[in-house]
PDB file of N, CA and C in Angstrom:
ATOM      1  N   UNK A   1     109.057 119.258 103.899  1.00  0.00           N
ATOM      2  CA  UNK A   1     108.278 118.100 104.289  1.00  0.00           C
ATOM      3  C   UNK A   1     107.007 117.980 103.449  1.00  0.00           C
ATOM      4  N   UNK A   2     106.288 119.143 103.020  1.00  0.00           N
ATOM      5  CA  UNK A   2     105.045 119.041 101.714  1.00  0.00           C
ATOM      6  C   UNK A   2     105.088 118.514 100.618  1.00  0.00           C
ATOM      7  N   UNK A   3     106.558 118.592 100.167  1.00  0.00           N
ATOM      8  CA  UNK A   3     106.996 117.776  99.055  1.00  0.00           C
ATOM      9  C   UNK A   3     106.860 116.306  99.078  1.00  0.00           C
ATOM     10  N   UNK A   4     107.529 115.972 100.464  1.00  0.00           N
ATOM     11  CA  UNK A   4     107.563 114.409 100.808  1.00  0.00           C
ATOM     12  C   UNK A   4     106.286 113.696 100.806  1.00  0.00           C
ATOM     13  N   UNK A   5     105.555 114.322 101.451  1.00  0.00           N
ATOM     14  CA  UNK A   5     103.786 114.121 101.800  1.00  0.00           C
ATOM     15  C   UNK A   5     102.998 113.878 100.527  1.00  0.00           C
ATOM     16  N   UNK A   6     103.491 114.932  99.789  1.00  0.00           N
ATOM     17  CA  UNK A   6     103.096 115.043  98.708  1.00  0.00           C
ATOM     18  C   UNK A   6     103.031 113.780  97.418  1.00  0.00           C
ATOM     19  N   UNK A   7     104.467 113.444  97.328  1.00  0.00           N
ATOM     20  CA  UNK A   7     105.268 112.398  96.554  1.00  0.00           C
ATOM     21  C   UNK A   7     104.514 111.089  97.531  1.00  0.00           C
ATOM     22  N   UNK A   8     104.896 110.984  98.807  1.00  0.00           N
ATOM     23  CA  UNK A   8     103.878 110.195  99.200  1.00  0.00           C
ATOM     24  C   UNK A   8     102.448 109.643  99.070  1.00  0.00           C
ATOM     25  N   UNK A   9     101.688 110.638  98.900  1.00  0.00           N
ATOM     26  CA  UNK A   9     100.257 110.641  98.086  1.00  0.00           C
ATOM     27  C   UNK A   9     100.288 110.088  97.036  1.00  0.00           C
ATOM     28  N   UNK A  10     101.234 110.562  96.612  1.00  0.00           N
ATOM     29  CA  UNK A  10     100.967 110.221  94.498  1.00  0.00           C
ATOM     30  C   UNK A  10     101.855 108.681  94.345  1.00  0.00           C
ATOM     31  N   UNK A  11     102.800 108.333  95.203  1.00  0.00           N
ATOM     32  CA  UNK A  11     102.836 106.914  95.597  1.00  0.00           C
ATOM     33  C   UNK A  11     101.823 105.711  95.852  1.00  0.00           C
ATOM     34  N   UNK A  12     101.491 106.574  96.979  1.00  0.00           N
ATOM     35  CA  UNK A  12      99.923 105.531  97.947  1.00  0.00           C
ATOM     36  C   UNK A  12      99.169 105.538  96.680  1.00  0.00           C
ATOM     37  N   UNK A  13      98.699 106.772  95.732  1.00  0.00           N
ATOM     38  CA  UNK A  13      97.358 106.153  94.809  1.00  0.00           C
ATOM     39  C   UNK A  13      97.836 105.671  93.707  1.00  0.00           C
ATOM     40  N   UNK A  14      99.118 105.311  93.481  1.00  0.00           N
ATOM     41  CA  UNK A  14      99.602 104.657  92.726  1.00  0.00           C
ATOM     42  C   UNK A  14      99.445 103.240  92.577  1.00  0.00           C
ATOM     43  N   UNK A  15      99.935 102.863  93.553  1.00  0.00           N
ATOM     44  CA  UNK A  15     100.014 101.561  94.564  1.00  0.00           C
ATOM     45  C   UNK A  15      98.864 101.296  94.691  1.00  0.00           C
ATOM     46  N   UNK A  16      97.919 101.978  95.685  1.00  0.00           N
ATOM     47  CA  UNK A  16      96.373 101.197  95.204  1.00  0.00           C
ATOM     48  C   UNK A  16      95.744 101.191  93.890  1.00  0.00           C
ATOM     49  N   UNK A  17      95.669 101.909  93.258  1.00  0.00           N
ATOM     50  CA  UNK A  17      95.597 101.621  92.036  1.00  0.00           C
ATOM     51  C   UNK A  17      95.328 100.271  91.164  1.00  0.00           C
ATOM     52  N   UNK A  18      97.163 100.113  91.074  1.00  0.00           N
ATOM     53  CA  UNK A  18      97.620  99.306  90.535  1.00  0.00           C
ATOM     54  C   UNK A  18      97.940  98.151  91.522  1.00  0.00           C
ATOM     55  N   UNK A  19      97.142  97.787  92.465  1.00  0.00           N
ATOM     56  CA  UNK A  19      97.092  96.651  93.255  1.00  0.00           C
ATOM     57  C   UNK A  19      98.019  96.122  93.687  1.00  0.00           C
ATOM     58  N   UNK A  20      99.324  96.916  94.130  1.00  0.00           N
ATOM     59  CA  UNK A  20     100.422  96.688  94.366  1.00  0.00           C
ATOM     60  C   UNK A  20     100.758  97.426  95.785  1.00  0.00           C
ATOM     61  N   UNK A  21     102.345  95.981  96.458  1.00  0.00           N
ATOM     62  CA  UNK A  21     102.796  96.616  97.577  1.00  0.00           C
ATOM     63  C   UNK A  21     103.804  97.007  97.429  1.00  0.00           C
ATOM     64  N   UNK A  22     104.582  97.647  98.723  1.00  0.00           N
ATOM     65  CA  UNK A  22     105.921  98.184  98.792  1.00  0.00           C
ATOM     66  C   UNK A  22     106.623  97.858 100.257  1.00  0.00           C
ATOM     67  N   UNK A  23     107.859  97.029  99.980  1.00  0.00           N
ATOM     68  CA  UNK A  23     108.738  96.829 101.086  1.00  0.00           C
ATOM     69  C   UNK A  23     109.730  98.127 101.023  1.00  0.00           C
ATOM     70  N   UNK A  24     110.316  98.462 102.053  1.00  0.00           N
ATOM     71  CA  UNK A  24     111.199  99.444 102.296  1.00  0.00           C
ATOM     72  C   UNK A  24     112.451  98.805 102.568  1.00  0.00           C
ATOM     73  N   UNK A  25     113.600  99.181 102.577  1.00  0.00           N
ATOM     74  CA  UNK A  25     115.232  98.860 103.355  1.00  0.00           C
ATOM     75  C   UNK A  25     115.878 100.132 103.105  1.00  0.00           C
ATOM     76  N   UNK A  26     115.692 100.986 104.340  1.00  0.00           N
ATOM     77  CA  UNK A  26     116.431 102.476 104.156  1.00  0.00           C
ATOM     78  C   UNK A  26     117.735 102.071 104.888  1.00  0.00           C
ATOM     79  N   UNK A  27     118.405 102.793 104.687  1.00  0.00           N
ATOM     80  CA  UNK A  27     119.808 103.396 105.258  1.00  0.00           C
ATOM     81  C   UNK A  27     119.969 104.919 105.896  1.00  0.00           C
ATOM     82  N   UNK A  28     120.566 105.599 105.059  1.00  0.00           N
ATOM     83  CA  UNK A  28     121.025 107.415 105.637  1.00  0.00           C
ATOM     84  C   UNK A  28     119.005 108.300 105.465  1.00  0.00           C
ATOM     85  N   UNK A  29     118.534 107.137 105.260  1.00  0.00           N
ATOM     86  CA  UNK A  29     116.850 107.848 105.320  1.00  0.00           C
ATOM     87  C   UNK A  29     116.306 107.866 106.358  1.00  0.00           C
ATOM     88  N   UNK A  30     116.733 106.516 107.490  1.00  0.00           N
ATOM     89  CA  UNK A  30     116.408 106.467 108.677  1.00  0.00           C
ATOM     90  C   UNK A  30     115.779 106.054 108.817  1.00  0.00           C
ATOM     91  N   UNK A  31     114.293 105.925 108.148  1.00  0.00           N
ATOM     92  CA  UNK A  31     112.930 105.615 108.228  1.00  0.00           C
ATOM     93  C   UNK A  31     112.239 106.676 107.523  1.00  0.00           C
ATOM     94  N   UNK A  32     112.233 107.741 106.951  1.00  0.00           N
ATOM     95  CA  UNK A  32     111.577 109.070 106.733  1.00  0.00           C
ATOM     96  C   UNK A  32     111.014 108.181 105.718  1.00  0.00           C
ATOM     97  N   UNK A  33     111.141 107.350 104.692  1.00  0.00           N
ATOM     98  CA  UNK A  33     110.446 106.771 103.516  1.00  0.00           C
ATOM     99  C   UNK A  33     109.492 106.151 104.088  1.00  0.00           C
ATOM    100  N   UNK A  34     109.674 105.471 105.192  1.00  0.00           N
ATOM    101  CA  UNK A  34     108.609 104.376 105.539  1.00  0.00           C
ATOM    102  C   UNK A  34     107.637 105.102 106.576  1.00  0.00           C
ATOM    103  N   UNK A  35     108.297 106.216 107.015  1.00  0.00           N
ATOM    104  CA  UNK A  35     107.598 107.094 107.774  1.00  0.00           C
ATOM    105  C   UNK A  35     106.514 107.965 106.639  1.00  0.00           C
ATOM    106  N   UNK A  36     106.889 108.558 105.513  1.00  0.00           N
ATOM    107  CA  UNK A  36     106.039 109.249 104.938  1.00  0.00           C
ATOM    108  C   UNK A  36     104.681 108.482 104.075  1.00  0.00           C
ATOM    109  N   UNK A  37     105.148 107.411 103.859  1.00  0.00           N
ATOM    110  CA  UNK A  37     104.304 106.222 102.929  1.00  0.00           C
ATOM    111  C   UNK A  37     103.253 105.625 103.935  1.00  0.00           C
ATOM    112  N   UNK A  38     103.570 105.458 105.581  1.00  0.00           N
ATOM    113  CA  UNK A  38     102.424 105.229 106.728  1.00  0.00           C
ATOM    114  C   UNK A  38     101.879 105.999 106.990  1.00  0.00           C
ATOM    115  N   UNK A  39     102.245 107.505 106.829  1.00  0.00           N
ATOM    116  CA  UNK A  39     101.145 108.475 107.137  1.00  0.00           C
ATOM    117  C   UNK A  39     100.219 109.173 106.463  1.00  0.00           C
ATOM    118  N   UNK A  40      99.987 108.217 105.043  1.00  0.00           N
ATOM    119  CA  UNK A  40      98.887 108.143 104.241  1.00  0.00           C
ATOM    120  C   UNK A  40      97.957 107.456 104.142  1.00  0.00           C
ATOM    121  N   UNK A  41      96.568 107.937 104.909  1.00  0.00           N
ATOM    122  CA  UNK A  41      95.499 107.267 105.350  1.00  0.00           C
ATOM    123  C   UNK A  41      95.412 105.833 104.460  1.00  0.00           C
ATOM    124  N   UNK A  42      95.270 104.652 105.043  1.00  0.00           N
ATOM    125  CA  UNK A  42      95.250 103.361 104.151  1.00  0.00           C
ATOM    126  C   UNK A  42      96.313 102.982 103.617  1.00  0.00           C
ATOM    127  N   UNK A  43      97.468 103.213 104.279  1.00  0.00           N
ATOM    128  CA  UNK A  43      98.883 102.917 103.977  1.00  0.00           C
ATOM    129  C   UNK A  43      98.923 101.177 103.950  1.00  0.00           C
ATOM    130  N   UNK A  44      98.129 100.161 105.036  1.00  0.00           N
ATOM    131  CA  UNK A  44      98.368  99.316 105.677  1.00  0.00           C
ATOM    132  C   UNK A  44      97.310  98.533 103.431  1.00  0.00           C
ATOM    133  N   UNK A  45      96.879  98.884 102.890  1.00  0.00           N
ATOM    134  CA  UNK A  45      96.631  98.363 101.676  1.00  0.00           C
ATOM    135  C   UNK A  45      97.648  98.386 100.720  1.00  0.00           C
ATOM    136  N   UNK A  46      98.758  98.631 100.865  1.00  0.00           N
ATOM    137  CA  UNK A  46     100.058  98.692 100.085  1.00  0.00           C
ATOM    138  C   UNK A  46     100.937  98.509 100.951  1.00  0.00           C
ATOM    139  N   UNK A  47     101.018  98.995 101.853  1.00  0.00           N
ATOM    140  CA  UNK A  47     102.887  98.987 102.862  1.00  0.00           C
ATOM    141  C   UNK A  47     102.824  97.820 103.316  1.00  0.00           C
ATOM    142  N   UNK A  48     103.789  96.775 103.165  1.00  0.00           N
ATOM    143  CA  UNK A  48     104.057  95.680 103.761  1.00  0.00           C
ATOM    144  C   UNK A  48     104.991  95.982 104.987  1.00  0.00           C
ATOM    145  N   UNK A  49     105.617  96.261 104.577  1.00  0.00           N
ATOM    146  CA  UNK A  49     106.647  96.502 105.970  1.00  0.00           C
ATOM    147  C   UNK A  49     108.177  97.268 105.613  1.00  0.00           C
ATOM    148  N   UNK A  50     109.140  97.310 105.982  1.00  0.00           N
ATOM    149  CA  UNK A  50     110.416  98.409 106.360  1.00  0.00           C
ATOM    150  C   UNK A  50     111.211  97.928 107.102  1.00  0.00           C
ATOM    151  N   UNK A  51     112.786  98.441 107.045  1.00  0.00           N
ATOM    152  CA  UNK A  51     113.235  98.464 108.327  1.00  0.00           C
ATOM    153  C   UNK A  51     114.585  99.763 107.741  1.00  0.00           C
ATOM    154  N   UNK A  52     115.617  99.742 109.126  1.00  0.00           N
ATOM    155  CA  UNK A  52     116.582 100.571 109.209  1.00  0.00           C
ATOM    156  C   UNK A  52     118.083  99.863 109.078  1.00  0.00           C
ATOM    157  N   UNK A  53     118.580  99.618 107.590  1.00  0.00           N
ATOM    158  CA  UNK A  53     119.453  98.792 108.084  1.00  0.00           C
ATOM    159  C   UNK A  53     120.620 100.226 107.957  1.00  0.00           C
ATOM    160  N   UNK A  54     120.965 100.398 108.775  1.00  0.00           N
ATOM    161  CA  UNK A  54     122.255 101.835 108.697  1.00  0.00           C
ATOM    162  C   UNK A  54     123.708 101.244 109.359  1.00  0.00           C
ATOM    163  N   UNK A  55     123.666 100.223 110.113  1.00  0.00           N
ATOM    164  CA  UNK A  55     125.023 100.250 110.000  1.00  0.00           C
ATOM    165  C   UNK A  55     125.515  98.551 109.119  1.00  0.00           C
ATOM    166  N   UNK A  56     127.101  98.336 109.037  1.00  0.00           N
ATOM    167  CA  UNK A  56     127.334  97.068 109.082  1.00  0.00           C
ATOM    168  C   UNK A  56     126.609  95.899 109.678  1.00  0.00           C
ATOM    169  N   UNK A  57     126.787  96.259 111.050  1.00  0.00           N
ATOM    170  CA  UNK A  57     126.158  95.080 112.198  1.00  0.00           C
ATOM    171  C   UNK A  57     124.546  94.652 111.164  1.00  0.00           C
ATOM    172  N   UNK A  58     123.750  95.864 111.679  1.00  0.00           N
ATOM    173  CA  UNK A  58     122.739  95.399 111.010  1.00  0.00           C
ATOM    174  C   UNK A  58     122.813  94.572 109.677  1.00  0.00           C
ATOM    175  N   UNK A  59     122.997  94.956 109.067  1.00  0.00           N
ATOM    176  CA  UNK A  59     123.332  94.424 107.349  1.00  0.00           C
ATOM    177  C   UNK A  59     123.538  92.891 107.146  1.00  0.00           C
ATOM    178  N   UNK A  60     124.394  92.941 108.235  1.00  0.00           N
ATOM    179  CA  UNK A  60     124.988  91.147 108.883  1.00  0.00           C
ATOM    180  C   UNK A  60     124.232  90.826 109.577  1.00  0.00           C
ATOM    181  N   UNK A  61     123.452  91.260 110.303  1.00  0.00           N
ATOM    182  CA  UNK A  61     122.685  90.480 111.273  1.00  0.00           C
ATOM    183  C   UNK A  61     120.893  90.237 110.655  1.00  0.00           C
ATOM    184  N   UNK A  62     120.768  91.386 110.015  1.00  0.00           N
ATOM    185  CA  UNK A  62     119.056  91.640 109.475  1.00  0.00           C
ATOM    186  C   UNK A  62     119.069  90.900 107.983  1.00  0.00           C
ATOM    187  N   UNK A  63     120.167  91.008 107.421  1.00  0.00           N
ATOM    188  CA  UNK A  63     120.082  90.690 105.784  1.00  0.00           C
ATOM    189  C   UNK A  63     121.100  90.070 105.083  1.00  0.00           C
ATOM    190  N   UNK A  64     121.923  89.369 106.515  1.00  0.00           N
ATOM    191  CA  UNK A  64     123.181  88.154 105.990  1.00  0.00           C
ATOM    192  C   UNK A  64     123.768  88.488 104.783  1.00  0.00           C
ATOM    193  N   UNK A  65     123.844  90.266 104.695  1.00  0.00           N
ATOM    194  CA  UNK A  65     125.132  90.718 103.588  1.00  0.00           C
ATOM    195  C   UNK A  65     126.562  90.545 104.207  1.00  0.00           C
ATOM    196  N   UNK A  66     127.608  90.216 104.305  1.00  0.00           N
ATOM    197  CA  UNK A  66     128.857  90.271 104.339  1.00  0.00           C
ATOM    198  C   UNK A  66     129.764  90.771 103.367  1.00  0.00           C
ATOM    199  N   UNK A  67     129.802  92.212 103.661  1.00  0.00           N
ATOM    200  CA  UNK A  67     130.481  93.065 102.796  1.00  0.00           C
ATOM    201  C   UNK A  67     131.950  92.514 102.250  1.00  0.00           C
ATOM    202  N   UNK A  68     132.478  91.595 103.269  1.00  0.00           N
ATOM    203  CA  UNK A  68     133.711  91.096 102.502  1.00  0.00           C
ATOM    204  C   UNK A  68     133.327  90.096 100.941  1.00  0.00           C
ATOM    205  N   UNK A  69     132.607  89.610 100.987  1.00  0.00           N
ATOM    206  CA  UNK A  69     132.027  89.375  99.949  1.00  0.00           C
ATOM    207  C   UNK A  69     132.163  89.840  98.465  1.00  0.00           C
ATOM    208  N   UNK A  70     131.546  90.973  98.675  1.00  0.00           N
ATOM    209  CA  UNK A  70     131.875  92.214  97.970  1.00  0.00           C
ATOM    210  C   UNK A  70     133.030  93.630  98.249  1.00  0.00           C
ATOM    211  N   UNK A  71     133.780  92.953  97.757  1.00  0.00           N
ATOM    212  CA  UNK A  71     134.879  94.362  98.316  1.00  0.00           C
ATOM    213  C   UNK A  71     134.886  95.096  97.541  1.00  0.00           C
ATOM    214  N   UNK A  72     134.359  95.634  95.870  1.00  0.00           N
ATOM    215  CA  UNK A  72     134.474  96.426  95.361  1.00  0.00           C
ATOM    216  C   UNK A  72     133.124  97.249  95.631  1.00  0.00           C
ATOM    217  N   UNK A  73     132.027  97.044  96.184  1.00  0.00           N
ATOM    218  CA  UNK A  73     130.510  97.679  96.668  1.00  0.00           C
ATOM    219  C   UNK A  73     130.687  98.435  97.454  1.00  0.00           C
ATOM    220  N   UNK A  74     129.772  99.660  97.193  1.00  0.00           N
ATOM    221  CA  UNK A  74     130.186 101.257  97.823  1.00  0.00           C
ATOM    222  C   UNK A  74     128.727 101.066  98.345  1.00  0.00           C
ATOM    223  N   UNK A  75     128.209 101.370  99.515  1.00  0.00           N
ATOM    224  CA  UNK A  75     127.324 101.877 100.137  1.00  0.00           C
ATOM    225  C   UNK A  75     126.413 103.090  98.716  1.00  0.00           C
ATOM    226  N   UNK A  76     125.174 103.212  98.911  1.00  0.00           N
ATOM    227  CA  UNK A  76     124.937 104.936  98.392  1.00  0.00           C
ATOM    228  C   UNK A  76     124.967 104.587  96.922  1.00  0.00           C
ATOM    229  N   UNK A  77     124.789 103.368  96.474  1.00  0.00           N
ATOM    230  CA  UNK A  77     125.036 102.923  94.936  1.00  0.00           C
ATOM    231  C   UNK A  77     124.013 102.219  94.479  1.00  0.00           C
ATOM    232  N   UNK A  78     123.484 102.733  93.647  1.00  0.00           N
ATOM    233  CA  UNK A  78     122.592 101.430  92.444  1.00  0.00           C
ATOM    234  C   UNK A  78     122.820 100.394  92.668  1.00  0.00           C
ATOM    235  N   UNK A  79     123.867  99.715  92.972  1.00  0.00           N
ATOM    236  CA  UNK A  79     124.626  98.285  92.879  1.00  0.00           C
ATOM    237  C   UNK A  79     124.012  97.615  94.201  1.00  0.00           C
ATOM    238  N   UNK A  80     124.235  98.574  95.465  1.00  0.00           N
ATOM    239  CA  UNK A  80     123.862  98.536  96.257  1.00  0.00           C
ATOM    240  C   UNK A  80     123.284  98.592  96.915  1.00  0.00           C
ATOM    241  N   UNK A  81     121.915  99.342  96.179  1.00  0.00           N
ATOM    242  CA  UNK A  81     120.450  99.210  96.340  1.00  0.00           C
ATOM    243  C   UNK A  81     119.635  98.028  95.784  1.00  0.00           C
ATOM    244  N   UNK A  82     120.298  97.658  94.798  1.00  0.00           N
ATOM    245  CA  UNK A  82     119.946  96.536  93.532  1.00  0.00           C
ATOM    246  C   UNK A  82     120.028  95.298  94.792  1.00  0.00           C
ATOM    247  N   UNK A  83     121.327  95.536  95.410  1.00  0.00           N
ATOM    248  CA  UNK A  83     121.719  94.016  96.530  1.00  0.00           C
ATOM    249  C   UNK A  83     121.102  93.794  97.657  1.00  0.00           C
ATOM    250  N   UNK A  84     120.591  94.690  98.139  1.00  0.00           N
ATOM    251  CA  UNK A  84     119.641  94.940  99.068  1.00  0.00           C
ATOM    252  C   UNK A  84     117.999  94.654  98.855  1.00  0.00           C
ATOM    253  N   UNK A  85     117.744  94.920  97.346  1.00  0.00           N
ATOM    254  CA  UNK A  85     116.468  94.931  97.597  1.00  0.00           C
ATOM    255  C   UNK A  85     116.283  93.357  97.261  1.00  0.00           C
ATOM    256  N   UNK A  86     117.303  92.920  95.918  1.00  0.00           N
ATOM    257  CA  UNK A  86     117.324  91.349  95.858  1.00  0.00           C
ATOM    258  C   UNK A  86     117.427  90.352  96.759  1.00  0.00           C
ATOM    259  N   UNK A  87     118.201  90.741  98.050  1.00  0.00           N
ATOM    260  CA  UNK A  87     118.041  89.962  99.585  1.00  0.00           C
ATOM    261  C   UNK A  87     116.962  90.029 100.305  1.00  0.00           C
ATOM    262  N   UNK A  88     115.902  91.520 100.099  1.00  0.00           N
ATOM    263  CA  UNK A  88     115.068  91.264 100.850  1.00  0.00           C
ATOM    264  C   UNK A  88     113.559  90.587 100.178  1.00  0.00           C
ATOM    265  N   UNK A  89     113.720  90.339  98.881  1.00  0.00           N
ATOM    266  CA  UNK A  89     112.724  89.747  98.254  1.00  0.00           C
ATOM    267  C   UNK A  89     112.828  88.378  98.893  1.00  0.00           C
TER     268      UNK A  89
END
């Protein structure tokens, strides 16, 4: 968990820094990303917000993906991080 905290830190002064925010969309993370990035004092000057999309339902219901759509897209993929983060922009 020092590691995470850690990487977290050097995130947060990144981000303020460079006057920039960060949206989250975890999956098999749960929240631990959006959890470690809020528990850096002054998180709320970069963190916009997060959520948990982990199953189907969600996915369809939070971010109007319809995996039939895509039938060759694997969960756990570049491709599929790429599609996710482009929906939630």
């Amino acid at each position: 968990m020092n590691r995470l905290s850690e990487s977290a830190n050097s995130i947060a002064v990144l981000l303020k820094q460079r006057r920039e925010t960060v949206a989250v969309a975890e999956s098999s993370t749960g929240g631990l990303i959006s959890a470690a990035l809020l528990a850096v004092p002054g998180a709320s000057a970069y963190f916009v917000g997060g959520g948990v999309i982990y199953t189907q339902t969600a996915r369809e219901a939070l971010l109007g993906i319809n995996m039939a759509n895509f039938p060759d897209l694997r969960p756990s993929t570049e491709a599929y991080a790429q599609l996710v983060a482009d929906t939630m922009r």
